[in-house]
C-alpha atoms as a PDB file:
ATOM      1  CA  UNK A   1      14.769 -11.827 -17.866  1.00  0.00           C
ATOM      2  CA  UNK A   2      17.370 -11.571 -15.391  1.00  0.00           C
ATOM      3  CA  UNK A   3      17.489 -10.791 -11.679  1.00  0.00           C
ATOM      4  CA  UNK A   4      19.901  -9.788  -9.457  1.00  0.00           C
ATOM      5  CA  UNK A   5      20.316 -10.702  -5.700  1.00  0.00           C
ATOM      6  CA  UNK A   6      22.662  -8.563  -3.714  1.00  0.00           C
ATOM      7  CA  UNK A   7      23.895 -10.308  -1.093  1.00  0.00           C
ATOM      8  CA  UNK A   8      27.511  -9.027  -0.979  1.00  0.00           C
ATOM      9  CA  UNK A   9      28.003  -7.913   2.717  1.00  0.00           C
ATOM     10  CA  UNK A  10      29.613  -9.872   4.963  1.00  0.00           C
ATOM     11  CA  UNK A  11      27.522  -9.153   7.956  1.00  0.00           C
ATOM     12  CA  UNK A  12      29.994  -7.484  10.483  1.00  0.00           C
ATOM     13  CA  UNK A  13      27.064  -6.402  12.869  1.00  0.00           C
ATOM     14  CA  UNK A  14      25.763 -10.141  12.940  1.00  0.00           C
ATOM     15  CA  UNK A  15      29.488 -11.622  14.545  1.00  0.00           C
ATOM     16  CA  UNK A  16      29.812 -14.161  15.782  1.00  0.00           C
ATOM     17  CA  UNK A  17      26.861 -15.549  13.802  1.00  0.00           C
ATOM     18  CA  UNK A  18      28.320 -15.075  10.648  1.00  0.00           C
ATOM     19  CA  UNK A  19      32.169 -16.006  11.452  1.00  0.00           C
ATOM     20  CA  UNK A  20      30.998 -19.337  10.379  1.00  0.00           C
ATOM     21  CA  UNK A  21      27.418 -18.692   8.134  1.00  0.00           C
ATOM     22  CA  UNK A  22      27.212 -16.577   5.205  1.00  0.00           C
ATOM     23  CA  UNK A  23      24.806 -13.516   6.326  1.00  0.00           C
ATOM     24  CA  UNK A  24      22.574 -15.164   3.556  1.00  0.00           C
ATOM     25  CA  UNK A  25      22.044 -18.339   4.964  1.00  0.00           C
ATOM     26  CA  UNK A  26      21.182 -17.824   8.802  1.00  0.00           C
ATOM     27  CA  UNK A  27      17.735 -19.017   9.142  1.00  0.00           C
ATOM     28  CA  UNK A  28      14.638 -17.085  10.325  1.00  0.00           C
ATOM     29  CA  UNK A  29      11.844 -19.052  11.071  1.00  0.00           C
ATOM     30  CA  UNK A  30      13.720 -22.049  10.313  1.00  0.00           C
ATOM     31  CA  UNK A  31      14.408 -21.275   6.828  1.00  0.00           C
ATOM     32  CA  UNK A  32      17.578 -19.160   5.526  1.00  0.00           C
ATOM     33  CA  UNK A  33      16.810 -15.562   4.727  1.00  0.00           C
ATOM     34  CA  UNK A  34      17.898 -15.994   0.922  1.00  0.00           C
ATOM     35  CA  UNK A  35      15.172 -18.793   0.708  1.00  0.00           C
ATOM     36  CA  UNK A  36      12.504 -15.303   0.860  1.00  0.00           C
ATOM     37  CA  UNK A  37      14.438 -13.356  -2.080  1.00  0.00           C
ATOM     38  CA  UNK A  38      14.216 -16.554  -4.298  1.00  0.00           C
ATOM     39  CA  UNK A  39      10.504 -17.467  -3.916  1.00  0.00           C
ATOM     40  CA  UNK A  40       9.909 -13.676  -4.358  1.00  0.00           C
ATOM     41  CA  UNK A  41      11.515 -13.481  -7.595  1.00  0.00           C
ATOM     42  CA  UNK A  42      10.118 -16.772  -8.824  1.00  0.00           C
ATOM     43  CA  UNK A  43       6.767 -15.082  -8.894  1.00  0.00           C
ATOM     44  CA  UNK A  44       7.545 -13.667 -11.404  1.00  0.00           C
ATOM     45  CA  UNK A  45       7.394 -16.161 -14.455  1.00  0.00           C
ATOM     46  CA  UNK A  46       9.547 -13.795 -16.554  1.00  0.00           C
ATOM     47  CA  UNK A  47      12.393 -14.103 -14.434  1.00  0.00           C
ATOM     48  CA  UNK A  48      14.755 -17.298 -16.212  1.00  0.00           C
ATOM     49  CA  UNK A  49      18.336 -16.814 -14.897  1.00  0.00           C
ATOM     50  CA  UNK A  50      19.104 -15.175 -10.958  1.00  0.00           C
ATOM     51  CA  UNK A  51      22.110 -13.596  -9.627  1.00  0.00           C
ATOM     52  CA  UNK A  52      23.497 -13.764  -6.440  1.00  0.00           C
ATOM     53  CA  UNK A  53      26.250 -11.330  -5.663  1.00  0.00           C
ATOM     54  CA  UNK A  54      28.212 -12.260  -3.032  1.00  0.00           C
ATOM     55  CA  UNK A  55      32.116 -11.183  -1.088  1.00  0.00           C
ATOM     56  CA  UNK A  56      31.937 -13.795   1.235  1.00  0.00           C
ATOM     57  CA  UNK A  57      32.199 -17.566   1.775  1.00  0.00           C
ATOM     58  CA  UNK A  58      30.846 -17.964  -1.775  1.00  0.00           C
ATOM     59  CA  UNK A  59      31.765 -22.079  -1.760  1.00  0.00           C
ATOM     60  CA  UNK A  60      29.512 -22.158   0.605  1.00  0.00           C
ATOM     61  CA  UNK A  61      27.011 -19.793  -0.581  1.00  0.00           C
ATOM     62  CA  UNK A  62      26.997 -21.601  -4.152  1.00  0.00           C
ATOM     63  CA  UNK A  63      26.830 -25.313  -3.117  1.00  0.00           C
ATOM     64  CA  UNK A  64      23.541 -24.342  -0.693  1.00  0.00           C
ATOM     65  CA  UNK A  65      22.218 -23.039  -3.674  1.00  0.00           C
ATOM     66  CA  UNK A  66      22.734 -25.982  -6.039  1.00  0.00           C
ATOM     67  CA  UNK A  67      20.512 -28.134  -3.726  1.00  0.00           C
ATOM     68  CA  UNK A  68      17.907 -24.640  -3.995  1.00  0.00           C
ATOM     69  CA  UNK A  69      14.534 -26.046  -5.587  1.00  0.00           C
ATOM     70  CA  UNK A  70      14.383 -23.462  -8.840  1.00  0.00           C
ATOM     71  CA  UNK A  71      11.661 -23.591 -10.931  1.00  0.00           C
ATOM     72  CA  UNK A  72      13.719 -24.497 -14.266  1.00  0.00           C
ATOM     73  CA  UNK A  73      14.828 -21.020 -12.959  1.00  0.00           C
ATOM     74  CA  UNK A  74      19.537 -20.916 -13.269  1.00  0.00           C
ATOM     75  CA  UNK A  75      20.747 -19.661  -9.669  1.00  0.00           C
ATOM     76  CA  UNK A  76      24.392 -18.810 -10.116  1.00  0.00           C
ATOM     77  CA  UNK A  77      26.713 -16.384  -7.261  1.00  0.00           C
ATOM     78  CA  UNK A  78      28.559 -13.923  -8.913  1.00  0.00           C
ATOM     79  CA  UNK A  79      31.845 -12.934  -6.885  1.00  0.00           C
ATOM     80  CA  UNK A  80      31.372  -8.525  -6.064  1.00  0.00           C
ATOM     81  CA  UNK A  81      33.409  -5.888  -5.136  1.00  0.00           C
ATOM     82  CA  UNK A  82      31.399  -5.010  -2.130  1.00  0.00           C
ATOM     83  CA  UNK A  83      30.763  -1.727  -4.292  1.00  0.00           C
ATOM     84  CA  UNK A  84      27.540  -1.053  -2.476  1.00  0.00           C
ATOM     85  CA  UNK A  85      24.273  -1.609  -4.395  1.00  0.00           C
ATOM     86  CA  UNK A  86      25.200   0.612  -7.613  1.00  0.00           C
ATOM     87  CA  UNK A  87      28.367  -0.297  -7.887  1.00  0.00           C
ATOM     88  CA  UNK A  88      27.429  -4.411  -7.372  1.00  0.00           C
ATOM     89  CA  UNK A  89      24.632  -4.286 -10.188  1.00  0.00           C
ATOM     90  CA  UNK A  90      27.192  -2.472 -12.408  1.00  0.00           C
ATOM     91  CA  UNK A  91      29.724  -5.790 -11.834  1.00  0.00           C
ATOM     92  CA  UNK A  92      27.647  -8.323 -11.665  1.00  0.00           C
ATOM     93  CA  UNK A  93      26.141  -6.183 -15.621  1.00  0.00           C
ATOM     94  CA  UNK A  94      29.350  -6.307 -17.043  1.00  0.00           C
ATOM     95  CA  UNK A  95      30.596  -9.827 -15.962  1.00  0.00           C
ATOM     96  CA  UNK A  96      27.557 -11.365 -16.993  1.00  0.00           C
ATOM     97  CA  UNK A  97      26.979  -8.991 -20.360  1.00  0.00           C
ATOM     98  CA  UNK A  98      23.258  -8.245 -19.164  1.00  0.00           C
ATOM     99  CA  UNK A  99      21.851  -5.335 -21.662  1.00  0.00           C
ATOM    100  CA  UNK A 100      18.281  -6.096 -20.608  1.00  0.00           C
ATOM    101  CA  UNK A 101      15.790  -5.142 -18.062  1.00  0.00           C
ATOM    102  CA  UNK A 102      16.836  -6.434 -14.322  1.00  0.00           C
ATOM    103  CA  UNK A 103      14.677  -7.364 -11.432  1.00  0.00           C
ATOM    104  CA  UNK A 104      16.645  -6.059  -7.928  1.00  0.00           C
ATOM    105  CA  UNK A 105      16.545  -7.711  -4.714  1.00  0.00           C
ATOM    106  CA  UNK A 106      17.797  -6.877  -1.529  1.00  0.00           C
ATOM    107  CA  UNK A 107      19.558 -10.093   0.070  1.00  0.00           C
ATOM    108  CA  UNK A 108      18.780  -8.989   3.531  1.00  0.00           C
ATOM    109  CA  UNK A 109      14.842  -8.642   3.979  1.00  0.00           C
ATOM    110  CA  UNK A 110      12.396 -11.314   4.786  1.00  0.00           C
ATOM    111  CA  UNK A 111       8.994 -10.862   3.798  1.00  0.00           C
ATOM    112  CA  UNK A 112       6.625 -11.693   0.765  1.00  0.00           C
ATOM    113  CA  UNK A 113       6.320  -9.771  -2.182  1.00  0.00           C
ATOM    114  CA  UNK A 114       4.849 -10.434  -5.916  1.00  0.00           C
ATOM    115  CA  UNK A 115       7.372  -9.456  -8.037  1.00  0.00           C
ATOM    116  CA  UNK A 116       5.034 -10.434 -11.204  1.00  0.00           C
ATOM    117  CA  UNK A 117       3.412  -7.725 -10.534  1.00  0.00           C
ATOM    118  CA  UNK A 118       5.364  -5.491  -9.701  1.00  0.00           C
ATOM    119  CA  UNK A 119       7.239  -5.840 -13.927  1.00  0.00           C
ATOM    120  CA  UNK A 120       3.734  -5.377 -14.996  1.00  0.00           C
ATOM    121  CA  UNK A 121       3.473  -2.077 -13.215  1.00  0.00           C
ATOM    122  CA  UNK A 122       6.826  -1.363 -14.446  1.00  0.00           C
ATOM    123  CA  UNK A 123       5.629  -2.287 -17.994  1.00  0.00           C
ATOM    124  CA  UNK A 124       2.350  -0.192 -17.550  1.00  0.00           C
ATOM    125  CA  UNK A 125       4.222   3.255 -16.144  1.00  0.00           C
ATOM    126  CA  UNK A 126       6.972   2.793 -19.261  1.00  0.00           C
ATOM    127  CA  UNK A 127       9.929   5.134 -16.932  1.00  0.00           C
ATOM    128  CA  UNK A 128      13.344   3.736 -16.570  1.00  0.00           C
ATOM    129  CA  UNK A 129      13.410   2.351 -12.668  1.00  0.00           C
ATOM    130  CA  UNK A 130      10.109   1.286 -10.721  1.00  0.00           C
ATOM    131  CA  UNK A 131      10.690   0.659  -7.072  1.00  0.00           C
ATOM    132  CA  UNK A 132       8.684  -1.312  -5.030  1.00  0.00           C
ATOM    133  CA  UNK A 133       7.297   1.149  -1.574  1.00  0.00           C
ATOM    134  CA  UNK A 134       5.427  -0.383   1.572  1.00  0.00           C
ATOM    135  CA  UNK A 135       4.278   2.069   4.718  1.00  0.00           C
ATOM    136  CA  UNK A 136       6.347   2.264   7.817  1.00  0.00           C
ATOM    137  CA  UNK A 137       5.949   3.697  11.195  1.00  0.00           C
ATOM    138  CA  UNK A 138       6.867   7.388  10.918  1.00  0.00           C
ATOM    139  CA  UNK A 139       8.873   7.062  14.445  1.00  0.00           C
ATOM    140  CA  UNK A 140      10.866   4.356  11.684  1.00  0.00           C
ATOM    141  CA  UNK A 141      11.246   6.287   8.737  1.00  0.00           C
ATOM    142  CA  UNK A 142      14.955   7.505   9.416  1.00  0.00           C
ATOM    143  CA  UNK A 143      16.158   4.187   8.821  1.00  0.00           C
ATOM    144  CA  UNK A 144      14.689   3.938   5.214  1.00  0.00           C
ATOM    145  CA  UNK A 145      15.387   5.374   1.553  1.00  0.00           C
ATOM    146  CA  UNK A 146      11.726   7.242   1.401  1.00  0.00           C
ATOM    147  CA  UNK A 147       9.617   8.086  -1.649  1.00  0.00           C
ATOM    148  CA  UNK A 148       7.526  10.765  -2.107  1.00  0.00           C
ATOM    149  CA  UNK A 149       4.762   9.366  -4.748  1.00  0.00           C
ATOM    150  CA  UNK A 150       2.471  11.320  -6.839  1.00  0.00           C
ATOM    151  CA  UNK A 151      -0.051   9.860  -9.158  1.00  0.00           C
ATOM    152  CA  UNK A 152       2.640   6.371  -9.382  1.00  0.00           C
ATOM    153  CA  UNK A 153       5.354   8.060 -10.135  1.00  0.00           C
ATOM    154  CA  UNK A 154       8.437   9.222  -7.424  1.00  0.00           C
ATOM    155  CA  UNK A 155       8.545  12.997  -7.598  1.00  0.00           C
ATOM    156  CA  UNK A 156      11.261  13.080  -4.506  1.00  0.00           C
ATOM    157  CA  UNK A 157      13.031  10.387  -2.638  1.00  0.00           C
ATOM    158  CA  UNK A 158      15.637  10.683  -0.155  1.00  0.00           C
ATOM    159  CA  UNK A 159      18.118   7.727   1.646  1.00  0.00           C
ATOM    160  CA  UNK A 160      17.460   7.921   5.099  1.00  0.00           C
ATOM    161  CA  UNK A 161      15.516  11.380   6.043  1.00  0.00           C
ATOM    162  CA  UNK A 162      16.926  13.785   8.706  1.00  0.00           C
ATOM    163  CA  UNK A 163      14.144  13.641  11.403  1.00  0.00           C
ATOM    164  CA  UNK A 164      11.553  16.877  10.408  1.00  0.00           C
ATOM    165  CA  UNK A 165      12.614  16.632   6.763  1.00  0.00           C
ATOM    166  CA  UNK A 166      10.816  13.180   5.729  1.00  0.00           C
ATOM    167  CA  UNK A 167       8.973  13.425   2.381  1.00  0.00           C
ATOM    168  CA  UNK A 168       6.637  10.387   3.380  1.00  0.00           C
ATOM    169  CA  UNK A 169       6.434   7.348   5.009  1.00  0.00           C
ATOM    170  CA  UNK A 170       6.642   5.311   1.541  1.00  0.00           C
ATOM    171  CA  UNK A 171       9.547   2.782   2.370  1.00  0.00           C
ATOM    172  CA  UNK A 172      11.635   1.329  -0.049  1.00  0.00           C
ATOM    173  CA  UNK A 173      11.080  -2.348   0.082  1.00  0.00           C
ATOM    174  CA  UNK A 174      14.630  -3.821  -1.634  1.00  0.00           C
ATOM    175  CA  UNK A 175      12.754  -4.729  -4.882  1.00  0.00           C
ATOM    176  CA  UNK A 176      13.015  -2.949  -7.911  1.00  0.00           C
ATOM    177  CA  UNK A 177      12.756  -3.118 -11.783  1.00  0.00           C
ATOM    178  CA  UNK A 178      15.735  -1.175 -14.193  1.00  0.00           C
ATOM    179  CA  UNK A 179      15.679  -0.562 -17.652  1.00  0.00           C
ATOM    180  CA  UNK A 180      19.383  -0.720 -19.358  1.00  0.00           C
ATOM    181  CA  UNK A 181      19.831   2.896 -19.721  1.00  0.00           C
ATOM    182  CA  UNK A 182      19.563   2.911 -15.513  1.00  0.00           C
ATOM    183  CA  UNK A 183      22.908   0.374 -15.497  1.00  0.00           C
ATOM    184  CA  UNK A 184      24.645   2.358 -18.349  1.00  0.00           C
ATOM    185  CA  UNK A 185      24.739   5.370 -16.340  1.00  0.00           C
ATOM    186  CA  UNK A 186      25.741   3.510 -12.908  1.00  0.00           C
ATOM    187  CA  UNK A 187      29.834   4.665 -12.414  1.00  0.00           C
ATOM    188  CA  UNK A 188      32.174   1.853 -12.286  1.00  0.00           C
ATOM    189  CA  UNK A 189      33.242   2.726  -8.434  1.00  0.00           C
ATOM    190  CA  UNK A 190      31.337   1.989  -5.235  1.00  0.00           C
ATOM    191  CA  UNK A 191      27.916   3.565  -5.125  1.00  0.00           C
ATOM    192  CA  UNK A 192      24.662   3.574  -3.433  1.00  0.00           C
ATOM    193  CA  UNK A 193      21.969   3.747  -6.329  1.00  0.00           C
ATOM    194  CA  UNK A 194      19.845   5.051  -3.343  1.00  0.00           C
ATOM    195  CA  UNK A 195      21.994   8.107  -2.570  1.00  0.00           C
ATOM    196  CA  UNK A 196      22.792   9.049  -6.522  1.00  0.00           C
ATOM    197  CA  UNK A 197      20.647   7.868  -9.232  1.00  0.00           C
ATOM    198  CA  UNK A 198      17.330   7.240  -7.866  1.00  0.00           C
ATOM    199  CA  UNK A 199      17.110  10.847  -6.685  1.00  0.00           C
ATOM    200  CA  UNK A 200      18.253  11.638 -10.286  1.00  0.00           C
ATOM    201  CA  UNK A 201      16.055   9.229 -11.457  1.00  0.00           C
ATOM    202  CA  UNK A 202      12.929  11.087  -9.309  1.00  0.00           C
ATOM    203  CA  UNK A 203      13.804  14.747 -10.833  1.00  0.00           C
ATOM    204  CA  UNK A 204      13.167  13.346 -14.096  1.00  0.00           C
ATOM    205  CA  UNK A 205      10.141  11.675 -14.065  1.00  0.00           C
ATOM    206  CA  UNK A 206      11.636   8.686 -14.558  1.00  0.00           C
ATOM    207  CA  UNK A 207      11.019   6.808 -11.420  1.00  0.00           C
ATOM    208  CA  UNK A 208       8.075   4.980 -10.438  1.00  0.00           C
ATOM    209  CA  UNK A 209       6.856   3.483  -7.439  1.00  0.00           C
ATOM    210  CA  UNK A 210       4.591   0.717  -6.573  1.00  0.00           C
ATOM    211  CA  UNK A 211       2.737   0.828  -2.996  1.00  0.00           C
ATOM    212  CA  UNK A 212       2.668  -2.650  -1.485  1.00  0.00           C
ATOM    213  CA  UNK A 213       0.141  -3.617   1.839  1.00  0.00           C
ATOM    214  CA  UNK A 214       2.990  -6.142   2.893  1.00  0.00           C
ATOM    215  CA  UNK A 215       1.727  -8.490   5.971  1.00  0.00           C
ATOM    216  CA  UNK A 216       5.574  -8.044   7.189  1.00  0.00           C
ATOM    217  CA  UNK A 217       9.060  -7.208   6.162  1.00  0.00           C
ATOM    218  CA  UNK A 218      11.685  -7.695   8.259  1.00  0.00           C
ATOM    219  CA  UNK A 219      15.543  -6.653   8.155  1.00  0.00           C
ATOM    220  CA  UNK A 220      18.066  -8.742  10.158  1.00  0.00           C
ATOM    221  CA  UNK A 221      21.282  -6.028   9.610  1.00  0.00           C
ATOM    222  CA  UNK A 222      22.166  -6.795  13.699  1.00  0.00           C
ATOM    223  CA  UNK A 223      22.044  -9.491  16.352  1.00  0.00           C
ATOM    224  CA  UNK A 224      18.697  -7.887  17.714  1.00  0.00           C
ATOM    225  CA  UNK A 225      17.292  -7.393  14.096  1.00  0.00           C
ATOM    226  CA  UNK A 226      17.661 -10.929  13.842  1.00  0.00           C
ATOM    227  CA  UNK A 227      16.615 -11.962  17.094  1.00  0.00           C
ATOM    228  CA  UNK A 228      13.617 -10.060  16.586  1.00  0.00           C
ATOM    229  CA  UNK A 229      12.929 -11.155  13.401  1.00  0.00           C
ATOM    230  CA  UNK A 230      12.847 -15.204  14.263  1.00  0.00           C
ATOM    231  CA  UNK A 231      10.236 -14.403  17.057  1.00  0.00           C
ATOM    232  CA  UNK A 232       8.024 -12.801  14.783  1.00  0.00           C
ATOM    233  CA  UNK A 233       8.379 -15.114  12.165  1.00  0.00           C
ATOM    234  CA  UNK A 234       7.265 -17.894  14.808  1.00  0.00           C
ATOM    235  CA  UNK A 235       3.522 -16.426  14.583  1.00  0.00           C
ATOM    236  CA  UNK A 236       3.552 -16.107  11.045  1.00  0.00           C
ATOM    237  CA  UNK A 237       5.143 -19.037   8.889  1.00  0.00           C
ATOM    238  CA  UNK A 238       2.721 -22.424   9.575  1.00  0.00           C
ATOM    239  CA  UNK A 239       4.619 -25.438  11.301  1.00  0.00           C
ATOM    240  CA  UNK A 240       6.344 -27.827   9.487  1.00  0.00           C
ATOM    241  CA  UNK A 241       4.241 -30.902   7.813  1.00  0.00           C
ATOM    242  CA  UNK A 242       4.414 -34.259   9.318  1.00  0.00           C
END
């Protein structure tokens, strides 16, 4: 099975930090953000080949990743478009010839997911796209695509609510499963999959979602997103062995 990373953006809001690292690699906690996505998605013991699509300083990107412990697992960047997340999973199909279930992950989030079973649920519900949800603060929820779940499967979900209109407080986490026909009927242009086909995807039943209790998740999309992030990681990731 394959997975895909996307990891494309080139981090605009997080200059002058990333004039000379690849949003990817800054470290939180001492370890760089893609480090998460990867022992995520090894969880899952399914998962034999990983993509990372990437714009940006992908030399850099690629020879970090060849020294990447793996798991017998091939890590390999895959150059993008910067098509937005549709659009990226569509190139990164085509270039690699993928006509198989995919495992999705956000290249942006830290926190610690099992993707194992999240397939299985996937397997279980038999729709086309299963997303994995966690609960955020509803004083957050603006800043999330939000699910509206109903005996496991997605009956409404909507990319970042207008305040009042909020169908639930069921976050999308950056992890999900797709079936083929999902990436068949992506459009070969830049797309959000969270603005066009999931909602699709949610009128026809074919969506389910997965509710995760995740100890933390964490985005670092600006300089205080990130700062934040590496003081709360201090509490939570043990010290380094002697």
């Amino acid at each position: 099975m394959k997975a895909i990373i996307l990891a494309a953006g080139k981090g605009l809001r997080l200059r002058p930090l990333t004039y000379g690292i690849p949003k990817p690699l800054l470290p939180v906690g001492g370890k760089p953000v893609i480090d998460f996505v990867i022992e995520n998605l090894l969880t899952c013991k399914d998962v034999d080949t990983i993509y990372v699509g990437v714009s940006h300083m992908q030399n850099m990107i690629s020879s970090y990743l060849a020294h990447t412990p793996k798991d017998n697992v091939k890590i390999e960047t895959v150059s993008t478009l910067c098509w937005e997340t549709g659009g990226d999973i569509r190139v990164i199909c085509v270039e690699k010839d993928i006509h198989e279930p995919i495992v999705v992950a956000y290249g942006d989030n830290v926190t610690k997911i099992n993707v194992e079973k999240l397939l299985r649920y996937h397997r279980k519900m038999g729709r086309m796209a299963t997303v994995a949800l966690f609960k955020v603060p509803w004083n957050e929820v603006n800043r999330f695509g939000v699910a509206k779940v109903e005996d496991g499967l997605i009956t409404e979900f909507v990319e970042k609510p207008e305040k009042g209109k909020e169908p639930s407080n069921l976050a999308n986490a950056g992890y999900y499963v797709l079936e083929p026909e999902v990436i068949d009927r992506i459009p070969n242009k830049k797309v959000k999959m969270e603005n066009t086909i999931f909602p699709e995807l949610a009128e026809e039943g074919e969506f389910a979602g997965l509710v995760y209790k995740l100890r933390y998740w964490l985005d670092i999309g600006t300089i205080e997103a990130y700062r934040k992030a590496n003081r709360m990681m201090e509490g939570i990731l043990p010290p380094p062995s002697k």
